[in-house]
Protein backbone atom coordinates (compact mmCIF):
# COMPACT_ATOMS: atom_id res chain seq x y z
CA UNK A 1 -7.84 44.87 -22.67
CA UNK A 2 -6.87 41.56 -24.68
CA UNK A 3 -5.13 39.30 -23.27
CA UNK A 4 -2.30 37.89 -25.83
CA UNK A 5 -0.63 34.78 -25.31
CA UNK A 6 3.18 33.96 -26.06
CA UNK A 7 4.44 30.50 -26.46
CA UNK A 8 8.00 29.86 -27.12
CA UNK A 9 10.33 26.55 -27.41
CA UNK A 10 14.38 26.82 -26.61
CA UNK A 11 16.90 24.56 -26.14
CA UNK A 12 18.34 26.34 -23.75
CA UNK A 13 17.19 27.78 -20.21
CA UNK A 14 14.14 28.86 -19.79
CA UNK A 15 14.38 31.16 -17.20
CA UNK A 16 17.16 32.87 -18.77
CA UNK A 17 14.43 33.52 -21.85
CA UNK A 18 11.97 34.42 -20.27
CA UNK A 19 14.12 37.34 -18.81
CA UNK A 20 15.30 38.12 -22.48
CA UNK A 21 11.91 37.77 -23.45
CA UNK A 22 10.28 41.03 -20.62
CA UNK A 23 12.94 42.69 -21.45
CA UNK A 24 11.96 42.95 -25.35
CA UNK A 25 8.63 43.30 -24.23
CA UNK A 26 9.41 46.16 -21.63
CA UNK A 27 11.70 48.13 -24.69
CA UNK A 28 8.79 47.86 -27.08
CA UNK A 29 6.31 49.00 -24.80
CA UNK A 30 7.05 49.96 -21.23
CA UNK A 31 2.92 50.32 -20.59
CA UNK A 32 2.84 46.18 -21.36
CA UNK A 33 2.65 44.25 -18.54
CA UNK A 34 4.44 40.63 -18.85
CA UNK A 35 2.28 38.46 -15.93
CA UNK A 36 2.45 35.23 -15.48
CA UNK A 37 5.39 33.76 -17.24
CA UNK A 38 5.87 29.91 -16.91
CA UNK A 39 7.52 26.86 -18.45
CA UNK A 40 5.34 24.09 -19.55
CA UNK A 41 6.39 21.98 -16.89
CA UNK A 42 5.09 24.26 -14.47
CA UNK A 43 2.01 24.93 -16.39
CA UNK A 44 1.53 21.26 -16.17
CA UNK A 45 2.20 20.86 -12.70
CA UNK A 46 -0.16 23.32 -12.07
CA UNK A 47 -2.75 22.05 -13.99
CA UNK A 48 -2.73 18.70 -12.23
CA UNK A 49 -2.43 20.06 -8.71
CA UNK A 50 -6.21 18.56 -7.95
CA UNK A 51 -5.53 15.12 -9.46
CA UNK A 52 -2.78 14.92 -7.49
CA UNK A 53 -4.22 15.75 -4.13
CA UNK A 54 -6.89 13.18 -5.11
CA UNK A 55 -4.04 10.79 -5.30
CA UNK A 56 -2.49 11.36 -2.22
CA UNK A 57 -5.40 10.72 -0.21
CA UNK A 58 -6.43 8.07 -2.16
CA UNK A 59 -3.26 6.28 -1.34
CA UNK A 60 -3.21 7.37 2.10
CA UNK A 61 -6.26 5.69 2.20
CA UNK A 62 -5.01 2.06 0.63
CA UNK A 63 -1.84 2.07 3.16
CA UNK A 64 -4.25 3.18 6.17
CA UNK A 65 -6.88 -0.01 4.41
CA UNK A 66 -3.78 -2.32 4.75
CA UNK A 67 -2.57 -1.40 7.96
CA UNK A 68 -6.48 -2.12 9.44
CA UNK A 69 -6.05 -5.60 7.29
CA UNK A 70 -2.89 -6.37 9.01
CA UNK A 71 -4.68 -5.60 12.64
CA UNK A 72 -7.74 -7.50 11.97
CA UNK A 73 -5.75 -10.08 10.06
CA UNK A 74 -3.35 -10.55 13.18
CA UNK A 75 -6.54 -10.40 15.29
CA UNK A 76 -8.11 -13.18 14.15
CA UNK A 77 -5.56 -15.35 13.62
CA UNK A 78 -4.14 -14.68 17.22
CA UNK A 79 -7.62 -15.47 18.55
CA UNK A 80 -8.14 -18.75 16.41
CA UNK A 81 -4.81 -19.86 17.62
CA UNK A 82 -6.17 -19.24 21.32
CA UNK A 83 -8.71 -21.28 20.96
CA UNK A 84 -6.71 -24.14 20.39
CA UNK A 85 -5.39 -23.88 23.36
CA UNK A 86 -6.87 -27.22 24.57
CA UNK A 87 -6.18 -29.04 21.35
CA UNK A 88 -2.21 -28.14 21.75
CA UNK A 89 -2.56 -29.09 25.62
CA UNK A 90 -4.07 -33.04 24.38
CA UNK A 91 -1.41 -32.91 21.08
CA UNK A 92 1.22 -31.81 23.96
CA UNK A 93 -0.46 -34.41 26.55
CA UNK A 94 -0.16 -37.43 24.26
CA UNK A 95 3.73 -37.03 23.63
CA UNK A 96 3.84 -33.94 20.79
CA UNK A 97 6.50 -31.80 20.64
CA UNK A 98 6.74 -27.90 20.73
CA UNK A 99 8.45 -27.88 17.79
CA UNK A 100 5.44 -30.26 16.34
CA UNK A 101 2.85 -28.51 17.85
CA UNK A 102 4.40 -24.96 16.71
CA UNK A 103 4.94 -26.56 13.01
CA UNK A 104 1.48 -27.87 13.03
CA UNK A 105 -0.11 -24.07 14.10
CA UNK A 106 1.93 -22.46 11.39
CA UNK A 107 1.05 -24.92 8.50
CA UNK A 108 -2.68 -24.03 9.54
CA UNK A 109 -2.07 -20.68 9.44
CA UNK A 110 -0.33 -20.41 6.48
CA UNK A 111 -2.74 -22.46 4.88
CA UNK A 112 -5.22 -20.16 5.61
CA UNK A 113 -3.55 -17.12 4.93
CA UNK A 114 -1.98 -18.48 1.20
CA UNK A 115 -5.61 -19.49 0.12
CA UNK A 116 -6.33 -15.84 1.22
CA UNK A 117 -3.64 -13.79 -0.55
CA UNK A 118 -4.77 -15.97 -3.77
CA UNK A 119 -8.43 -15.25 -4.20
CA UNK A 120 -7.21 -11.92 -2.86
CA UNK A 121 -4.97 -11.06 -5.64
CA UNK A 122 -7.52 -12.79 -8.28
CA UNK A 123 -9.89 -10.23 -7.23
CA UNK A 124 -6.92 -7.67 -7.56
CA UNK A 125 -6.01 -8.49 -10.86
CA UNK A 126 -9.94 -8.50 -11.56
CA UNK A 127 -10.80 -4.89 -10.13
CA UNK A 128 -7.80 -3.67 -12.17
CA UNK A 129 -8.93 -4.62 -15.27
CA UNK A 130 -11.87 -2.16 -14.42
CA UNK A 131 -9.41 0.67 -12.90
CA UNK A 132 -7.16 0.92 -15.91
CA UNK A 133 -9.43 3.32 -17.79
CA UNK A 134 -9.04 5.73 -14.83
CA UNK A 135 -5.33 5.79 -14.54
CA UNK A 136 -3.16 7.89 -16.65
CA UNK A 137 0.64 7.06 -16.75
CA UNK A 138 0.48 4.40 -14.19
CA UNK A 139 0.02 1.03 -14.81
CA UNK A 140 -2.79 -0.57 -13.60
CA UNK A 141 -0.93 -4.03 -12.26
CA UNK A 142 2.12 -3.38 -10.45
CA UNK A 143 3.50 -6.21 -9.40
CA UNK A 144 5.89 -5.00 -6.67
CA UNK A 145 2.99 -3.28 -4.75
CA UNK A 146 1.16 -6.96 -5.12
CA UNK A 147 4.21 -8.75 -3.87
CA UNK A 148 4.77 -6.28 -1.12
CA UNK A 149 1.04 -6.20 -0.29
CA UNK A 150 0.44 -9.97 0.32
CA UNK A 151 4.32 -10.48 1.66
CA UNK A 152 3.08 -7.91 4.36
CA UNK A 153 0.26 -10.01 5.32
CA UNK A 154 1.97 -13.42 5.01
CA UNK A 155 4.67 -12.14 7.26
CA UNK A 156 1.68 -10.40 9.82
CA UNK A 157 -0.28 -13.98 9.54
CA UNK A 158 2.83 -16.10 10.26
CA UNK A 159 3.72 -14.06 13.10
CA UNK A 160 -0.09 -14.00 14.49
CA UNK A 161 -0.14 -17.64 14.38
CA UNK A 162 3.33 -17.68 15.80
CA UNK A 163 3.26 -15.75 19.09
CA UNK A 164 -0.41 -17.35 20.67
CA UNK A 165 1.09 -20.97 19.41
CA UNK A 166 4.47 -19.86 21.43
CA UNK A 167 2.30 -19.12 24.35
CA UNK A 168 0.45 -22.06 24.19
CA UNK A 169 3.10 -24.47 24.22
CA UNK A 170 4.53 -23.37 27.14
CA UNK A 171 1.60 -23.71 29.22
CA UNK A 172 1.58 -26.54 30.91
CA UNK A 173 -0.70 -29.81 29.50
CA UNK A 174 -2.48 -30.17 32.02
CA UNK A 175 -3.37 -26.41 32.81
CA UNK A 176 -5.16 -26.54 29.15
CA UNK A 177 -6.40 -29.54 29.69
CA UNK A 178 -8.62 -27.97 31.98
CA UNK A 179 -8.72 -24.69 30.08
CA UNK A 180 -12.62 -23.50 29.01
C-alpha cells in the first residue's frame, strides 16, 4: 500500500489540526489509517535525537576533562609549594613576614598559572578555528565558557598555592630549617 504524505502550515494550533485533519480523513475513508501525525518541531527533534546524545556526552566529557585539570592542577601546585618548605623556613628565618612569605607564594603561583591560562586559551582559540565547521548553531568561541574555564582554574591555582603556603608559614623556622 502507498504511503502518502500530508504536510500542512497553520497559524494556529497544531494539535487542534491535526484532530480536524483525522477527522476529514476518517469521513472520507474510514479504511485510511492516519499514523504518525507530528509538528515539524517534533519531526525535528526527532531527527536530531543522535546528535544530541553525541553532545551530551561530549560535554560530559569536557566538564569531567576540567574537573581532572582542576585536581592535577591543585596537585601540583600544592606539591611545588611543599617543596618550598625550606625556602619559606630561611625567608621566615632571616626576618620575612607571613604576610611576605604568603604574598611571595601567591605571586609565583599566579605567575605560573596566568602564563598557563594564556597559551591555554591561544591554543583554544586555535583548535576552534578547526571545530567551527563541525558545529551547527553554536558558535565556535564562546567567551563566557573561556572566562569561566580559566577563572575556575585561576581560582583552583590561587587556592593550591594558598593552603600549603598557609601551612608552611606556620611551621616553625627552625623545624624547616631542618626539613629534607
Amino acid at each position: 500500500m502507498p504511503q502518502i504524505n500530508l504536510h500542512v502550515r497553520t497559524s494556529t494550533d497544531a494539535a487542534g489540526v491535526v484532530a480536524a485533519l483525522r477527522n476529514e480523513v476518517q469521513q472520507l475513508d474510514p479504511s485510511l489509517p492516519v499514523l504518525n501525525t507530528q509538528t515539524l518541531s517534533e519531526r525535528i527533534s526527532n531527527s536530531l535525537g543522535g546528535e544530541r546524545s553525541q553532545a551530551t556526552l561530549l560535554g560530559s566529557g569536557g566538564i569531567l576533562a576540567l574537573i581532572l585539570a582542576a585536581i592535577g592542577l591543585y596537585g601540583v601546585m600544592s606539591y611545588s609549594v611543599g617543596q618550598r618548605t625550606r625556602e619559606i623556613g630561611i625567608r621566615m628565618a632571616l626576618g620575612a613576614g607571613r604576610g611576605n612569605v604568603m604574598g611571595l607564594v601567591l605571586k609565583q603561583g599566579a605567575t605560573l598559572v596566568s602564563a598557563g591560562v594564556v597559551l591555554g586559551l591561544g591554543a583554544a582559540f586555535g583548535v576552534t578555528r578547526l571545530l567551527a565547521t563541525l558545529l551547527f548553531g553554536v558558535s565556535a568561541v564562546d567567551p563566557i565558557t573561556f572566562a569561566a574555564t580559566s577563572g575556575l582554574l585561576i581560582v583552583v591555582a590561587l587556592v593550591a598555592s594558598y593552603v600549603p603556603a598557609r601551612r608552611a608559614t606556620k611551621v616553625d623556622p627552625i623545624i624547616a630549617l631542618r626539613y629534607e
